[in-house]
N, C-alpha and C. Protein backbone atom coordinates (compact mmCIF):
# COMPACT_ATOMS: atom_id res chain seq x y z
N UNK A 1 -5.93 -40.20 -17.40
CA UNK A 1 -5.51 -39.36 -16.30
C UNK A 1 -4.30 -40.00 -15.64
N UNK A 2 -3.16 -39.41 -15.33
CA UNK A 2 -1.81 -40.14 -15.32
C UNK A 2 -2.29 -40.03 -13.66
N UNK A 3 -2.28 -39.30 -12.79
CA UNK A 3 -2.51 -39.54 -11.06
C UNK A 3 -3.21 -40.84 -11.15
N UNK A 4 -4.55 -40.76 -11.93
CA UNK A 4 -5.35 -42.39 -11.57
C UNK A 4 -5.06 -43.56 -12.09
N UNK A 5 -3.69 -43.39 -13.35
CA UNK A 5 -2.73 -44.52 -13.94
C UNK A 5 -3.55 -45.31 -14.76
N UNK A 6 -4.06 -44.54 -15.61
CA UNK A 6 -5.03 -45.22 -17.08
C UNK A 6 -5.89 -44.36 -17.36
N UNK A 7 -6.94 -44.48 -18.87
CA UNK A 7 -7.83 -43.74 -19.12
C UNK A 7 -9.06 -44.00 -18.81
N UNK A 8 -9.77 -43.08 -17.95
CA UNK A 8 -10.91 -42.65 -17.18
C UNK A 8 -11.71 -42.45 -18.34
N UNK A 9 -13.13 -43.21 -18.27
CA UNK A 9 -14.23 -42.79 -18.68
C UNK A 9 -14.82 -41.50 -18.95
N UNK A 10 -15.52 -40.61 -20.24
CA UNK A 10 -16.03 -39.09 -20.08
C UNK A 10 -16.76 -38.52 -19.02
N UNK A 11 -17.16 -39.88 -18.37
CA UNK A 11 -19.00 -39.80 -17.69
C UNK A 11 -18.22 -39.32 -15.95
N UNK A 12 -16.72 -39.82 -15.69
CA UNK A 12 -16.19 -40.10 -14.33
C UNK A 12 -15.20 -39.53 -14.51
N UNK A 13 -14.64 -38.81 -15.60
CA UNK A 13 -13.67 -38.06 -15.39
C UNK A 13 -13.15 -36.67 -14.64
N UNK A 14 -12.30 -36.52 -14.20
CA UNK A 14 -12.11 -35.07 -13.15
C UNK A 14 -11.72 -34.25 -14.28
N UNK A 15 -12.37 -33.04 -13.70
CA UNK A 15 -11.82 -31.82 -14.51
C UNK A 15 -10.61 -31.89 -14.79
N UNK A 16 -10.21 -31.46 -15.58
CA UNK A 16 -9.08 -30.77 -16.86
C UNK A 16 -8.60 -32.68 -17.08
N UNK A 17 -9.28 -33.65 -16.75
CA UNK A 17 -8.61 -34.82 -17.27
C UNK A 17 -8.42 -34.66 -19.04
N UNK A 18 -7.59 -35.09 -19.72
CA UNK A 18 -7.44 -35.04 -21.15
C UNK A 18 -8.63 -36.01 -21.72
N UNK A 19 -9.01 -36.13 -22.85
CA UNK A 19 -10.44 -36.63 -23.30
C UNK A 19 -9.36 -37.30 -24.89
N UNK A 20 -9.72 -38.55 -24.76
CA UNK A 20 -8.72 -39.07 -25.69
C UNK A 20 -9.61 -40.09 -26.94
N UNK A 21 -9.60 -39.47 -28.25
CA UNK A 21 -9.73 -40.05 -28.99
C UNK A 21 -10.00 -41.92 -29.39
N UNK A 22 -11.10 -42.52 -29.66
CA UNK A 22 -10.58 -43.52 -29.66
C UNK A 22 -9.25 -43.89 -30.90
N UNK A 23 -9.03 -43.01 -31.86
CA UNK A 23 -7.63 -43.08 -32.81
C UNK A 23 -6.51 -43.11 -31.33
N UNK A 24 -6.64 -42.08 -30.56
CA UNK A 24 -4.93 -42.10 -29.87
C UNK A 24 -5.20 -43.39 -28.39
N UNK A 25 -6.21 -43.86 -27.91
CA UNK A 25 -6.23 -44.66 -27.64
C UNK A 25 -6.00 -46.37 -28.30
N UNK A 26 -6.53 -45.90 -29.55
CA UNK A 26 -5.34 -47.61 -30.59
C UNK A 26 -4.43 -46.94 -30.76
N UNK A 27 -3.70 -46.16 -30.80
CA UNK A 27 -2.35 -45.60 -31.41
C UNK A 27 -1.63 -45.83 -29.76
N UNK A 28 -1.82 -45.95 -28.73
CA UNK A 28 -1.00 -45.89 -26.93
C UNK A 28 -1.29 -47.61 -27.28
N UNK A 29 -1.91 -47.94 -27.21
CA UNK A 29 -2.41 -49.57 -27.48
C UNK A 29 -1.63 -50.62 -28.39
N UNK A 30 -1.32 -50.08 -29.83
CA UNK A 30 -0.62 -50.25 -30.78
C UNK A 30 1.00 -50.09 -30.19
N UNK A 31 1.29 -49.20 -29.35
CA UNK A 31 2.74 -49.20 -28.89
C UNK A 31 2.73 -50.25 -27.81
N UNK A 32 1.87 -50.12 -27.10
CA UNK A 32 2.28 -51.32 -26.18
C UNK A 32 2.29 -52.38 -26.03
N UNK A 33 1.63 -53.05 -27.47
CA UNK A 33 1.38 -54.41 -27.82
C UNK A 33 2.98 -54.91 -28.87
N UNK A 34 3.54 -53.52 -29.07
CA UNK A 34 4.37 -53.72 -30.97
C UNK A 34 3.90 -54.01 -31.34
N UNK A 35 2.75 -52.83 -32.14
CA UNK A 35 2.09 -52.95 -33.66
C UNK A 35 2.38 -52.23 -34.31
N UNK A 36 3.72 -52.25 -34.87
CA UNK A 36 4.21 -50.71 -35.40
C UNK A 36 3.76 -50.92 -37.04
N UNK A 37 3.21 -51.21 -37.50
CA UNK A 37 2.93 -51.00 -38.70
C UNK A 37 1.62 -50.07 -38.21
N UNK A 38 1.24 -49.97 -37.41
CA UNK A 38 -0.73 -49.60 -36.88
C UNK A 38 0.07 -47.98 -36.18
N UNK A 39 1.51 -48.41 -35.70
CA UNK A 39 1.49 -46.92 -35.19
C UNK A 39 1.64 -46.23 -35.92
N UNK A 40 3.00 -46.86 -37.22
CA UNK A 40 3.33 -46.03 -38.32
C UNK A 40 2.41 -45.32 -39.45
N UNK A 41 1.08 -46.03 -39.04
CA UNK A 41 0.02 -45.39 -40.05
C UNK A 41 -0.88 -44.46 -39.48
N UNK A 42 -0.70 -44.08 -38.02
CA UNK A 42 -1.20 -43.16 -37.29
C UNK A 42 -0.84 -41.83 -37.54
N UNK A 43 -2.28 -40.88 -37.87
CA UNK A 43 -2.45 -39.58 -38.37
C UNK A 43 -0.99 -38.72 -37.62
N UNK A 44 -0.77 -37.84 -37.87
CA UNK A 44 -0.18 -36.67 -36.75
C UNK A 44 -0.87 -36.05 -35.98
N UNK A 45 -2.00 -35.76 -36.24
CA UNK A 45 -2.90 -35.15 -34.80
C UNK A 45 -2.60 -36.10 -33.78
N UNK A 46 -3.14 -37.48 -34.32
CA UNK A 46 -3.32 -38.46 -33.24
C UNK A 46 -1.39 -38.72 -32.88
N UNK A 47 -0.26 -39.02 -33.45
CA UNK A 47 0.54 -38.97 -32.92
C UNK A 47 0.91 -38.06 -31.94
N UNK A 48 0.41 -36.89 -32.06
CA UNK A 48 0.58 -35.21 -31.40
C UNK A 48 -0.17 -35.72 -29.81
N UNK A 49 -1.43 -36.10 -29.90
CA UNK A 49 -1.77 -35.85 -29.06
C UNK A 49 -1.26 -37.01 -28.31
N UNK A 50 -1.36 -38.55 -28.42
CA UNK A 50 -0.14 -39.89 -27.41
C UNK A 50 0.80 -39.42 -27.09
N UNK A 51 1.80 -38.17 -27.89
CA UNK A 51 2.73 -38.04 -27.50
C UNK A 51 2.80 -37.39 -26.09
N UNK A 52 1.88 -36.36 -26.15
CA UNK A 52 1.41 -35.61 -24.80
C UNK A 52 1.23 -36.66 -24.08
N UNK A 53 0.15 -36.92 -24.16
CA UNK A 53 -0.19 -37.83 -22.94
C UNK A 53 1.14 -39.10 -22.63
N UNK A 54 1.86 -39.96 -23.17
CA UNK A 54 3.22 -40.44 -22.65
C UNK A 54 4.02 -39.54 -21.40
N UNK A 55 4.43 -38.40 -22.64
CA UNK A 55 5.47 -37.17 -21.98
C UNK A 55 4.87 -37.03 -20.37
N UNK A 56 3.52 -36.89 -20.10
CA UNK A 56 2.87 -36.55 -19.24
C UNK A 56 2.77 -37.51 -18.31
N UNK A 57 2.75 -38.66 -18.75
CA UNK A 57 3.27 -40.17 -17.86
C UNK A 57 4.21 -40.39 -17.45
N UNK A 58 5.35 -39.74 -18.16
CA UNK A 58 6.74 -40.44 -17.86
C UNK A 58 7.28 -39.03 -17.00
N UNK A 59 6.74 -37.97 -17.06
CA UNK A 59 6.97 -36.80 -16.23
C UNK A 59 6.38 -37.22 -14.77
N UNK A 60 5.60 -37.24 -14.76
CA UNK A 60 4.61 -37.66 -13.16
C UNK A 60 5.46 -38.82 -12.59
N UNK A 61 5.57 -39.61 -13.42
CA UNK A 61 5.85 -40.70 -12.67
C UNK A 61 7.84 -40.33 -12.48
N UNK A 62 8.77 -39.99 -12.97
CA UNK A 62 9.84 -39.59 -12.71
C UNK A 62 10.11 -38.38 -11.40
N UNK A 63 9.21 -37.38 -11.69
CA UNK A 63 9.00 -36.66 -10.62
C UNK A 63 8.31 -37.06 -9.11
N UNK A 64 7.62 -38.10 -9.40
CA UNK A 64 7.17 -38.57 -7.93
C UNK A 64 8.14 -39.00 -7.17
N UNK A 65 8.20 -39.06 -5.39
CA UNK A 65 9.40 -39.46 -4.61
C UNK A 65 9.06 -41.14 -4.89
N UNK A 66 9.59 -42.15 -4.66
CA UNK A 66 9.75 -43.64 -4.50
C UNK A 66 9.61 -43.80 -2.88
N UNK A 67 8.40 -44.16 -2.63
CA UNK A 67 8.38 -44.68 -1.12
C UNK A 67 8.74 -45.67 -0.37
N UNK A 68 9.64 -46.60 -1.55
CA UNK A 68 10.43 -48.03 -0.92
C UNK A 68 11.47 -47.46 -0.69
N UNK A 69 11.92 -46.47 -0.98
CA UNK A 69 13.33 -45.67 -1.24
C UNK A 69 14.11 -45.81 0.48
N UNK A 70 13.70 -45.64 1.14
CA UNK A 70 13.58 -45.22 2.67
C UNK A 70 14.05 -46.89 2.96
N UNK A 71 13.58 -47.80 2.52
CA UNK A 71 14.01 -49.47 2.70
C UNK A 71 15.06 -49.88 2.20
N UNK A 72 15.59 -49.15 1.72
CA UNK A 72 17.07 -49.53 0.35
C UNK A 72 18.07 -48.83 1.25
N UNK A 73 19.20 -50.02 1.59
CA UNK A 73 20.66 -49.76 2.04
C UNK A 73 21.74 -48.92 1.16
N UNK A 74 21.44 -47.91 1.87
CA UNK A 74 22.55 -46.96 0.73
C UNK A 74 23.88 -47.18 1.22
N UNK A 75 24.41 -47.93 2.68
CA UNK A 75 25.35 -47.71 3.23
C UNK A 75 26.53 -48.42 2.15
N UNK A 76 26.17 -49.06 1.51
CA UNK A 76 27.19 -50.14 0.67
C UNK A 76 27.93 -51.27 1.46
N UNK A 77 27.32 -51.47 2.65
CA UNK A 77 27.94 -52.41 3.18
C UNK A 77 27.24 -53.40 3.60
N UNK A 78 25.62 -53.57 3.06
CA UNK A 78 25.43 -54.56 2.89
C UNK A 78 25.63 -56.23 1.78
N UNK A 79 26.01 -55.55 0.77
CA UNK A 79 26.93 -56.64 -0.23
C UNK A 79 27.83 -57.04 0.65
N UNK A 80 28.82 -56.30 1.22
CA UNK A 80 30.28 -57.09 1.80
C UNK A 80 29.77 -58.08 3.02
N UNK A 81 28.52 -57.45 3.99
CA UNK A 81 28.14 -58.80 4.74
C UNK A 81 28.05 -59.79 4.32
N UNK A 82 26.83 -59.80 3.10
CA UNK A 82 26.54 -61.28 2.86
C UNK A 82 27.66 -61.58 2.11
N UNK A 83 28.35 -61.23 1.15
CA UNK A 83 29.62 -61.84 1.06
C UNK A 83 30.41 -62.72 1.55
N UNK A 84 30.67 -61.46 2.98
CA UNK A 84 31.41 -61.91 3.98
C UNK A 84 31.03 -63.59 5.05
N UNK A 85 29.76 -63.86 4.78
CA UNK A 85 28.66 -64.91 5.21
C UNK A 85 28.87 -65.81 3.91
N UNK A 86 28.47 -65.93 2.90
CA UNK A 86 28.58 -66.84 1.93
C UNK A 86 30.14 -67.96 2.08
C-alpha cells in the first residue's frame, strides 16, 4: 500500500490495498538489492504486476506537496550572504 509506504499484511490490509504475490514481492526485492539475473528471470505476469505497483509509488510520492518546502530560501540570496561572510 503506497499511502502506508510498504507491503501490508492480507489479515490488516485496507480495502482496495493491492494483494501481492510472493513472486512480485522477490521480483521489488530483487530490484532493490541488484539481483538482476533474479529480475531478468521474472515471469511477465509478475513483471506486469511490480511494474504497477512502482508506477504507483513513484506517482504518489511525486504528486504529494513536500512539507520542508515552506523552509527552503527561494530568494537566492542566501548563497551571496554566506559568501559574502566567508
Amino acid at each position: 500500500m503506497v499511502q502506508l509506504g510498504g507491503v501490508v499484511a492480507d489479515a490488516v490490509a485496507p480495502p482496495g490495498a493491492p494483494r501481492l504475490s510472493p513472486a512480485v514481492i522477490g521480483l521489488l526485492g530483487a530490484l532493490l538489492t541488484g539481483d538482476w539475473d533474479a529480475a531478468e528471470a521474472a515471469e511477465d505476469r509478475t513483471r506486469a504486476q511490480a511494474s504497477g505497483v512502482v508506477a504507483a509509488y513513484a506517482q504518489w510520492h511525486l504528486e504529494r506537496g513536500l512539507r520542508s518546502l515552506q523552509h527552503v530560501d527561494r530568494t537566492g540570496q542566501g548563497h551571496e550572504t554566506a559568501a559574502a561572510g566567508a
